[in-house]
N, C-alpha and C. Protein backbone atom coordinates (compact mmCIF):
# COMPACT_ATOMS: atom_id res chain seq x y z
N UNK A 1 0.84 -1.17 0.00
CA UNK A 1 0.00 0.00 0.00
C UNK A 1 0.89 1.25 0.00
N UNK A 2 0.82 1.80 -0.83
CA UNK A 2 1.33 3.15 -1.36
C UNK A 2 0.83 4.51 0.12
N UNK A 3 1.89 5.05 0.51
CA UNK A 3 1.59 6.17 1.65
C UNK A 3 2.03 7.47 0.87
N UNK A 4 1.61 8.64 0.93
CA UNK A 4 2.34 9.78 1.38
C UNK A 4 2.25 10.44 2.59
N UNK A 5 3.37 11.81 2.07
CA UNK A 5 3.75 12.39 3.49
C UNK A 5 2.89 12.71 4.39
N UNK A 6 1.43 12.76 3.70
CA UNK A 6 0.60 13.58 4.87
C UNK A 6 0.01 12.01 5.83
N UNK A 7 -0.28 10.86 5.35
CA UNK A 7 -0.40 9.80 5.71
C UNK A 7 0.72 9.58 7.34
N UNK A 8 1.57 10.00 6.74
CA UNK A 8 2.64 10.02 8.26
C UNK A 8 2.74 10.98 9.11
N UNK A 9 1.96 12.26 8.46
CA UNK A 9 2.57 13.74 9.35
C UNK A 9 1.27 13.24 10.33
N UNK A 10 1.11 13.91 11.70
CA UNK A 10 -0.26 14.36 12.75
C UNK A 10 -1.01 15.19 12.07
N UNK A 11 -1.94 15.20 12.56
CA UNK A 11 -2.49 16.59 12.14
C UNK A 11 -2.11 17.69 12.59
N UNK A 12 -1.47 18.10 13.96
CA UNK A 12 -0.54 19.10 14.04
C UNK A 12 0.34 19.61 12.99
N UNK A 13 1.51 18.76 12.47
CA UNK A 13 2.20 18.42 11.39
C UNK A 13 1.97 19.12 10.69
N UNK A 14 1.22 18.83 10.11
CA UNK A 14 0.31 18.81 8.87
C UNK A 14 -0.34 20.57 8.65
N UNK A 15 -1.10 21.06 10.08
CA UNK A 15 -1.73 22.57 10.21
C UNK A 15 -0.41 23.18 10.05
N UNK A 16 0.77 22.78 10.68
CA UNK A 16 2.12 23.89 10.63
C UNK A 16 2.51 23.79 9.16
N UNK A 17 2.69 22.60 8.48
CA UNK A 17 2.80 22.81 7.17
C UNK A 17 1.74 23.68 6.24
N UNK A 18 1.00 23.90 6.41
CA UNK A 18 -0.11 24.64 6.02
C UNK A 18 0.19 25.93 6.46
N UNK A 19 0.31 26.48 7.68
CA UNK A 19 0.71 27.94 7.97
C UNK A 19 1.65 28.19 7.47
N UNK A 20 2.75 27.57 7.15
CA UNK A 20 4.18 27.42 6.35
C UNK A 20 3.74 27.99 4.95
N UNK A 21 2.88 27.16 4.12
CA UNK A 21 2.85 27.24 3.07
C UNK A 21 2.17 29.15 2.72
N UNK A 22 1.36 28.76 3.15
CA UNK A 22 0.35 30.30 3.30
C UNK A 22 1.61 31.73 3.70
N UNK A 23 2.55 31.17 4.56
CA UNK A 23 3.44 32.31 5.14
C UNK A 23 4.24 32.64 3.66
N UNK A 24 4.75 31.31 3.37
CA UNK A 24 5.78 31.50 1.65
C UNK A 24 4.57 32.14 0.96
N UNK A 25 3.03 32.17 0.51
CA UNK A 25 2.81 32.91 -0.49
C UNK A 25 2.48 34.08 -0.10
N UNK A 26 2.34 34.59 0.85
CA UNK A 26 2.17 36.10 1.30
C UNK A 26 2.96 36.65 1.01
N UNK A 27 4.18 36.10 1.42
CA UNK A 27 5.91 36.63 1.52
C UNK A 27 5.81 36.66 0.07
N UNK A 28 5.84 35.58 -0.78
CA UNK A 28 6.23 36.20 -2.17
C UNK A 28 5.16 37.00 -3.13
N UNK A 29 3.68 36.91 -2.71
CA UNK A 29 3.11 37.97 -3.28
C UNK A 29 3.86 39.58 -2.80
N UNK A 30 3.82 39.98 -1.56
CA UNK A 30 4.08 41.15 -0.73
C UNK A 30 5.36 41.59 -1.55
N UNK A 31 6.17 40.73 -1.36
CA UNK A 31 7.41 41.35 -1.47
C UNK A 31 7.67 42.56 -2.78
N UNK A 32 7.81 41.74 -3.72
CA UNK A 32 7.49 42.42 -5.36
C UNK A 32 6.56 43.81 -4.94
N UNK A 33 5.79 43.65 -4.85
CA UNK A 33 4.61 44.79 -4.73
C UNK A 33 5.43 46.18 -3.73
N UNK A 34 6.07 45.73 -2.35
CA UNK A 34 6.90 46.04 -1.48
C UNK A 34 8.49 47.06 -2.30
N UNK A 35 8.55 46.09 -3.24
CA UNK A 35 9.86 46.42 -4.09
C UNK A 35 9.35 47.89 -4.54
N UNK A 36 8.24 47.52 -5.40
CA UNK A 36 7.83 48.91 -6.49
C UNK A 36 6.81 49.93 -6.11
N UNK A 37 6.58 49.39 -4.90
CA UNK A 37 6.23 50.89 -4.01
C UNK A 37 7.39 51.82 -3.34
N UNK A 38 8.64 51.07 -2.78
CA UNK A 38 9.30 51.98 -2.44
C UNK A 38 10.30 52.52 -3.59
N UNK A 39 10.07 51.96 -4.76
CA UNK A 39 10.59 53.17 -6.04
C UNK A 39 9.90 53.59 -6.07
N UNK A 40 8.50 53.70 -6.16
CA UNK A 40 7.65 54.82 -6.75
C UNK A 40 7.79 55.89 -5.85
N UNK A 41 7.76 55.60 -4.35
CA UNK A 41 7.86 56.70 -3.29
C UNK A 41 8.78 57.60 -2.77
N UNK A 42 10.10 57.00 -3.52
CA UNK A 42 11.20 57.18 -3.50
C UNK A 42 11.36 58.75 -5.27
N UNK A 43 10.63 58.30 -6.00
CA UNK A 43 10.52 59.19 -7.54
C UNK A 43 9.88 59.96 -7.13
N UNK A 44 8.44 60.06 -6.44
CA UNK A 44 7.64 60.85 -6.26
C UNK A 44 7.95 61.81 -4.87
N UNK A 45 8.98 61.02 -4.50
CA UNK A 45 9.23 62.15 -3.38
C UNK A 45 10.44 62.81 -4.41
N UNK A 46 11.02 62.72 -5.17
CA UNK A 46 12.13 63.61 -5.76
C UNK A 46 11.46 64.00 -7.14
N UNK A 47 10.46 63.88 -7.22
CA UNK A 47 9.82 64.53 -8.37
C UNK A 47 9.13 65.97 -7.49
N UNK A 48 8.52 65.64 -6.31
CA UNK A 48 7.93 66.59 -5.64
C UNK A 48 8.91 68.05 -5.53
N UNK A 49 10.06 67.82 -4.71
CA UNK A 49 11.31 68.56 -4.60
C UNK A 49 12.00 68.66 -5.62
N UNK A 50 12.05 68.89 -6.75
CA UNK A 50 12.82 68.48 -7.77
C UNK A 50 13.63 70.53 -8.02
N UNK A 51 12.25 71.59 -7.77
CA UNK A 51 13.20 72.54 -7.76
C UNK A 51 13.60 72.97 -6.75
N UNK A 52 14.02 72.71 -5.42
CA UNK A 52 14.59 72.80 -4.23
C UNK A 52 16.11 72.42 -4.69
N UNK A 53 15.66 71.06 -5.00
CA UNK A 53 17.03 70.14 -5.47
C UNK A 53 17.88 70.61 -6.59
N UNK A 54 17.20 71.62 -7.29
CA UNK A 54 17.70 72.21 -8.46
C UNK A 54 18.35 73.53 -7.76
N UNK A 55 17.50 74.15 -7.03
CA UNK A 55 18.16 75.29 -6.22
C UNK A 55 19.51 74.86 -5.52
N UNK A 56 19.52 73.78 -4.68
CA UNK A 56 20.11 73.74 -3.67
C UNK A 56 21.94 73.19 -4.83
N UNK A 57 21.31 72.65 -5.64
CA UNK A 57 22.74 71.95 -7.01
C UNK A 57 23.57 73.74 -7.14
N UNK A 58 22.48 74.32 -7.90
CA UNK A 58 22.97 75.86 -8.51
C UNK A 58 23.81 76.90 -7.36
N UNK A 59 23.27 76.94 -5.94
CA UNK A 59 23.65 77.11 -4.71
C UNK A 59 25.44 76.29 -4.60
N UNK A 60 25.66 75.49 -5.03
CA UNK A 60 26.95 74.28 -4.86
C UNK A 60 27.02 73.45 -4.05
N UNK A 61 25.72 72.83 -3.61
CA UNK A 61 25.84 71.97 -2.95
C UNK A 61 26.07 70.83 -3.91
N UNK A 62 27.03 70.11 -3.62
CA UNK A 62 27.57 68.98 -4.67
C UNK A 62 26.03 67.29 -4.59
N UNK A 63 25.70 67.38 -6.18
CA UNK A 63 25.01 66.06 -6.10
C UNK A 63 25.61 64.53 -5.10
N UNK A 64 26.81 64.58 -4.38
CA UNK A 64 27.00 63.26 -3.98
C UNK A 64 26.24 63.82 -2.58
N UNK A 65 25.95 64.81 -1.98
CA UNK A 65 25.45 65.47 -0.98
C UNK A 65 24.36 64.87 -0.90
N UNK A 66 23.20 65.47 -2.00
CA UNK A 66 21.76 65.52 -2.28
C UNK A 66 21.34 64.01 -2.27
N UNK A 67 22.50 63.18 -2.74
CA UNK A 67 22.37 61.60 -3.32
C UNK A 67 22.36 61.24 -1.71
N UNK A 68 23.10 61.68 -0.45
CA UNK A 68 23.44 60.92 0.67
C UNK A 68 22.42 61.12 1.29
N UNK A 69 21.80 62.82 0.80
CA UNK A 69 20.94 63.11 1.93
C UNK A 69 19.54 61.95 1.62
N UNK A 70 19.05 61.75 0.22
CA UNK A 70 18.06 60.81 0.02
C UNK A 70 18.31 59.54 0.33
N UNK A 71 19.62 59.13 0.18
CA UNK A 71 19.80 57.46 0.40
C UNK A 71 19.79 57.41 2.07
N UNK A 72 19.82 58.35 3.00
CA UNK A 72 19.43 58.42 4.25
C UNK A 72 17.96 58.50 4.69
N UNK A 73 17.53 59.49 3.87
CA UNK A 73 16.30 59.46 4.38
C UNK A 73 15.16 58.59 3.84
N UNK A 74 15.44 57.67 3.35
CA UNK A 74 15.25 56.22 2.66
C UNK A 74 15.63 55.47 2.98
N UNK A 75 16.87 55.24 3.68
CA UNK A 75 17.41 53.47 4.36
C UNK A 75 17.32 53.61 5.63
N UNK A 76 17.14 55.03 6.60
CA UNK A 76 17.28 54.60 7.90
C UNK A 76 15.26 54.65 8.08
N UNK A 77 14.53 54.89 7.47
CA UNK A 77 13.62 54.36 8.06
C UNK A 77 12.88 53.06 7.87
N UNK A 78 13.52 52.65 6.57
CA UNK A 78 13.18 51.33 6.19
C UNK A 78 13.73 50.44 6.94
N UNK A 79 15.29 50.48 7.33
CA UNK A 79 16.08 49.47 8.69
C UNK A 79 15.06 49.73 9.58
N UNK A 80 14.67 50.79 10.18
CA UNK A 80 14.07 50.45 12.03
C UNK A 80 13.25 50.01 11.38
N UNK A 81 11.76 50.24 10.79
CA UNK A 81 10.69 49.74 10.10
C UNK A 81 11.15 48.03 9.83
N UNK A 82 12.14 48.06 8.96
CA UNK A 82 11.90 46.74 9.53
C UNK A 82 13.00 46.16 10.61
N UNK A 83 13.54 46.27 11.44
CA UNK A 83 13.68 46.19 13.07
C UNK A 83 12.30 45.48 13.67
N UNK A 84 11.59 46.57 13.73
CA UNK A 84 10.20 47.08 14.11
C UNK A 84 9.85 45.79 13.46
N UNK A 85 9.17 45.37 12.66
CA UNK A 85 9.06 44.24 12.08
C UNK A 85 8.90 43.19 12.37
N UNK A 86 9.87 42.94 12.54
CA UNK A 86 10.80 41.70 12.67
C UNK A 86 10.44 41.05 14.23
N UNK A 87 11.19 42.50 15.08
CA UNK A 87 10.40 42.13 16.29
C UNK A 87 9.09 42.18 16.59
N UNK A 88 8.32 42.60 15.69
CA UNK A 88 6.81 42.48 16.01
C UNK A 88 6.56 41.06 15.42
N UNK A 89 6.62 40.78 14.42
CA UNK A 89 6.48 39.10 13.91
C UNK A 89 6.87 37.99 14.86
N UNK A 90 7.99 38.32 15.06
CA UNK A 90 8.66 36.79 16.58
C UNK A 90 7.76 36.92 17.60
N UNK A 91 7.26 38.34 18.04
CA UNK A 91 6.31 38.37 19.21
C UNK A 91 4.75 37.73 19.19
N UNK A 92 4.44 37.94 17.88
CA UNK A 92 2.71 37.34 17.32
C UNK A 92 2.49 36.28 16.97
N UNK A 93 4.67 35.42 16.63
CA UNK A 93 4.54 34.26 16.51
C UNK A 93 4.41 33.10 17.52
N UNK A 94 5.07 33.81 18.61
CA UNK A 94 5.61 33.22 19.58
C UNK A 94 4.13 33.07 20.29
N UNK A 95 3.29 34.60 20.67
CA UNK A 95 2.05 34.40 21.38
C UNK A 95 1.24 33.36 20.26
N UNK A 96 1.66 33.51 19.37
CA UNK A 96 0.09 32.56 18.31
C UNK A 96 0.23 31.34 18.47
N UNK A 97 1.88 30.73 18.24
CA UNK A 97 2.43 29.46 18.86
C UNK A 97 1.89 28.68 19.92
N UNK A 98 1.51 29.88 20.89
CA UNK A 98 1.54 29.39 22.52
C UNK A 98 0.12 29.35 22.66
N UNK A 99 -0.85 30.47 22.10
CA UNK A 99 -2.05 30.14 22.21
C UNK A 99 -2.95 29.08 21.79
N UNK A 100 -2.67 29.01 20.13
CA UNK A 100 -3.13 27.91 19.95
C UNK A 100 -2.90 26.49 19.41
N UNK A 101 -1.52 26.75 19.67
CA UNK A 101 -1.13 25.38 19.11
C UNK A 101 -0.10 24.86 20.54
N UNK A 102 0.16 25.39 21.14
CA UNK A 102 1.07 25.00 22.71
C UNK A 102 2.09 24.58 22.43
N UNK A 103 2.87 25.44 21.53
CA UNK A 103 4.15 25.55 21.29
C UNK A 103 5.17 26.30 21.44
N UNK A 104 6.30 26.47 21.79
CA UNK A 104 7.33 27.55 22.13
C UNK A 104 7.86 27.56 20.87
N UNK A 105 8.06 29.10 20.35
CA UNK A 105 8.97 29.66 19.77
C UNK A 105 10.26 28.90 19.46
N UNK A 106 10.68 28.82 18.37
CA UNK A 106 12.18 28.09 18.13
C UNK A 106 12.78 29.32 17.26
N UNK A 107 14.04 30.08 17.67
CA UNK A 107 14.19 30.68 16.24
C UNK A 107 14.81 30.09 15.37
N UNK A 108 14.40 30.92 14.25
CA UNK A 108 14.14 30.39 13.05
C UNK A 108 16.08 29.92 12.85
N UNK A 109 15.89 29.52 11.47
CA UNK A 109 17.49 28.71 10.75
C UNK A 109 18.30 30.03 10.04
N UNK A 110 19.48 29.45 9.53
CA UNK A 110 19.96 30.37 9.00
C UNK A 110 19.51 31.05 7.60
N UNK A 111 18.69 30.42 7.20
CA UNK A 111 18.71 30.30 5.57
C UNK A 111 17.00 31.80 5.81
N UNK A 112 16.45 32.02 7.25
CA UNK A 112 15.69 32.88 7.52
C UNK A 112 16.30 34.56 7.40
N UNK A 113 17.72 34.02 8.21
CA UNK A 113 18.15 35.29 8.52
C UNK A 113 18.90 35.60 6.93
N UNK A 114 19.10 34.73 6.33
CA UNK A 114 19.84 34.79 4.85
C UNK A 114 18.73 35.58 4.50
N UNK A 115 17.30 35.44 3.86
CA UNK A 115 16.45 35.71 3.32
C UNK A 115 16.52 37.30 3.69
N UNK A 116 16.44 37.71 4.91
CA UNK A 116 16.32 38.67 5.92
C UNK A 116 17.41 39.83 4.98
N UNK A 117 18.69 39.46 5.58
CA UNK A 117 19.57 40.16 4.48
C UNK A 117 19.13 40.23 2.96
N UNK A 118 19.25 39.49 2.10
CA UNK A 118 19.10 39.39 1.04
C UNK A 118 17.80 40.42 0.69
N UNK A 119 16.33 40.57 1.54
CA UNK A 119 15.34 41.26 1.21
C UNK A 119 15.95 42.85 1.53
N UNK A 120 16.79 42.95 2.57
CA UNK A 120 17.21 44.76 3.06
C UNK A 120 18.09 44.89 2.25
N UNK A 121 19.10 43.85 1.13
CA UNK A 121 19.72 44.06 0.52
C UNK A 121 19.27 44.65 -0.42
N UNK A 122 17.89 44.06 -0.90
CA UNK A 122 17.55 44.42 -2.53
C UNK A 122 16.90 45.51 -2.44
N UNK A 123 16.17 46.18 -1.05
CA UNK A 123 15.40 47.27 -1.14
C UNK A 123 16.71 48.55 -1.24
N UNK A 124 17.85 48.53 -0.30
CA UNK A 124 18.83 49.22 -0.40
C UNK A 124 19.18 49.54 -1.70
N UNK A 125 19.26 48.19 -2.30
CA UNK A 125 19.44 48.29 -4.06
C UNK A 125 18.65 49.55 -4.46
N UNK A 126 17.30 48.86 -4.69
CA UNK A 126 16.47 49.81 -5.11
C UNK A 126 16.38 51.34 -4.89
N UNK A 127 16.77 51.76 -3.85
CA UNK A 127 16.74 52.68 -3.50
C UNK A 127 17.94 53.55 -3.79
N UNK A 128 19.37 53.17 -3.88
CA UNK A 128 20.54 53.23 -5.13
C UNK A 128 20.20 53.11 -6.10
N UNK A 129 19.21 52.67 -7.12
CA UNK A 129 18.84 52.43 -8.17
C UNK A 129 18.52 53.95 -8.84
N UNK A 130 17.62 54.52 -7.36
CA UNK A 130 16.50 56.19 -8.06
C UNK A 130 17.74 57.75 -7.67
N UNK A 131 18.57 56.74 -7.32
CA UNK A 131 19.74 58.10 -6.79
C UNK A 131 20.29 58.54 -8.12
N UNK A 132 20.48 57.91 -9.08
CA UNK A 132 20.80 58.90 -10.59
C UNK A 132 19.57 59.56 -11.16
N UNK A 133 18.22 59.39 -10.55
CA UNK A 133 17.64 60.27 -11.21
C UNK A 133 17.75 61.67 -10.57
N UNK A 134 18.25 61.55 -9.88
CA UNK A 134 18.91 62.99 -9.06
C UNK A 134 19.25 63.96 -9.99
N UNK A 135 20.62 63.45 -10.32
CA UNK A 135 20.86 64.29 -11.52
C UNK A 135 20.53 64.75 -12.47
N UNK A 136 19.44 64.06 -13.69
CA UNK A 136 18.84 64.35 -14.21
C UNK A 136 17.42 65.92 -13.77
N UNK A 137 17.50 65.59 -12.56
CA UNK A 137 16.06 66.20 -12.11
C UNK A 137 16.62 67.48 -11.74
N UNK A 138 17.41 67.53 -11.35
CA UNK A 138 18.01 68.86 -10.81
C UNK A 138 19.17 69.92 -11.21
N UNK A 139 19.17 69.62 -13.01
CA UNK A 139 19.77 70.73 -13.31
C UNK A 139 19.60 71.98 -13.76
N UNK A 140 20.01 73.16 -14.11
CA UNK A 140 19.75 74.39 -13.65
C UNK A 140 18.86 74.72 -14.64
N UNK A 141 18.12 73.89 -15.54
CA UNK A 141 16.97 74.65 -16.63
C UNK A 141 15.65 74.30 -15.51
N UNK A 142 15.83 73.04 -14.26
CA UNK A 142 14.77 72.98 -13.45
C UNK A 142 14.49 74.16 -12.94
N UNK A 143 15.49 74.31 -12.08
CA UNK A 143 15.30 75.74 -11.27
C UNK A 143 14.99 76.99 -11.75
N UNK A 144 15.19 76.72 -13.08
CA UNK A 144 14.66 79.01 -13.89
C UNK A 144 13.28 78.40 -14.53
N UNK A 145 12.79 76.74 -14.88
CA UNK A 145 10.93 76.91 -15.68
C UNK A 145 10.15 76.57 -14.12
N UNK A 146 10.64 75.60 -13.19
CA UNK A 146 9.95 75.54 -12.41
C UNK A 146 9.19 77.01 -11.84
């Protein structure tokens, strides 16, 4: 007689594989979507300022300036945000664990915290990605039609 895996898992087993599965497609719907909102918010906030940024170029403030000041005010709130995160997830996992399934928290493997990096990696990316439209946006024909 022919078995599969679910034939051997509990039904415990079995519900965690299921929250598992559901967690991977959230995560990979979200993410993407996650990606191209913070370019868009990232354009539209330097489309907004665009003749400030043009002022402030013509003034001499050097573009690697303007580039640091956005790649700051873009990566340090996305790190605590997700900080913030992160520790809010272990906490809802840990109580959801305990409530209804009477389980303790294990943290997670390495290949979690890999993921972890790899996702702050690519948003960082992204967000290096909209720092040359800097230049484009802010040279001195902005600042005399604006």
């Amino acid at each position: 007689m022919a078995r599969t895996v679910n034939d051997w898992g509990s039904h415990q087993q079995q519900e965690l594989a299921s929250w598992r599965q559901l967690a991977n497609v959230v995560l990979l719907t979200t993410l993407p979507i996650a990606g191209a909102s913070l370019a868009v918010s990232i354009v539209a906030g330097l489309s907004e300022r665009r003749r400030p940024f043009a002022i402030l170029r013509l003034t001499g403030a050097p573009l690697r300036l303007l580039q640091r000041v956005i790649g700051l005010e873009s990566a340090l709130p996305l790190l605590a945000g997700a900080a913030l995160a992160i520790g809010t997830g272990f906490a809802a996992a840990a109580m959801f664990l305990k409530s209804q399934m009477k389980y303790d928290l294990i943290l997670p493997g390495e290949a979690y915290y890999t993921l972890v990096v790899l996702g702050l990696a690519a948003a960082l990316g992204i967000i290096t990605s909209t720092l040359p439209l800097l230049r484009r946006i802010t040279g001195s024909e902005t600042a005399r039609n604006s």
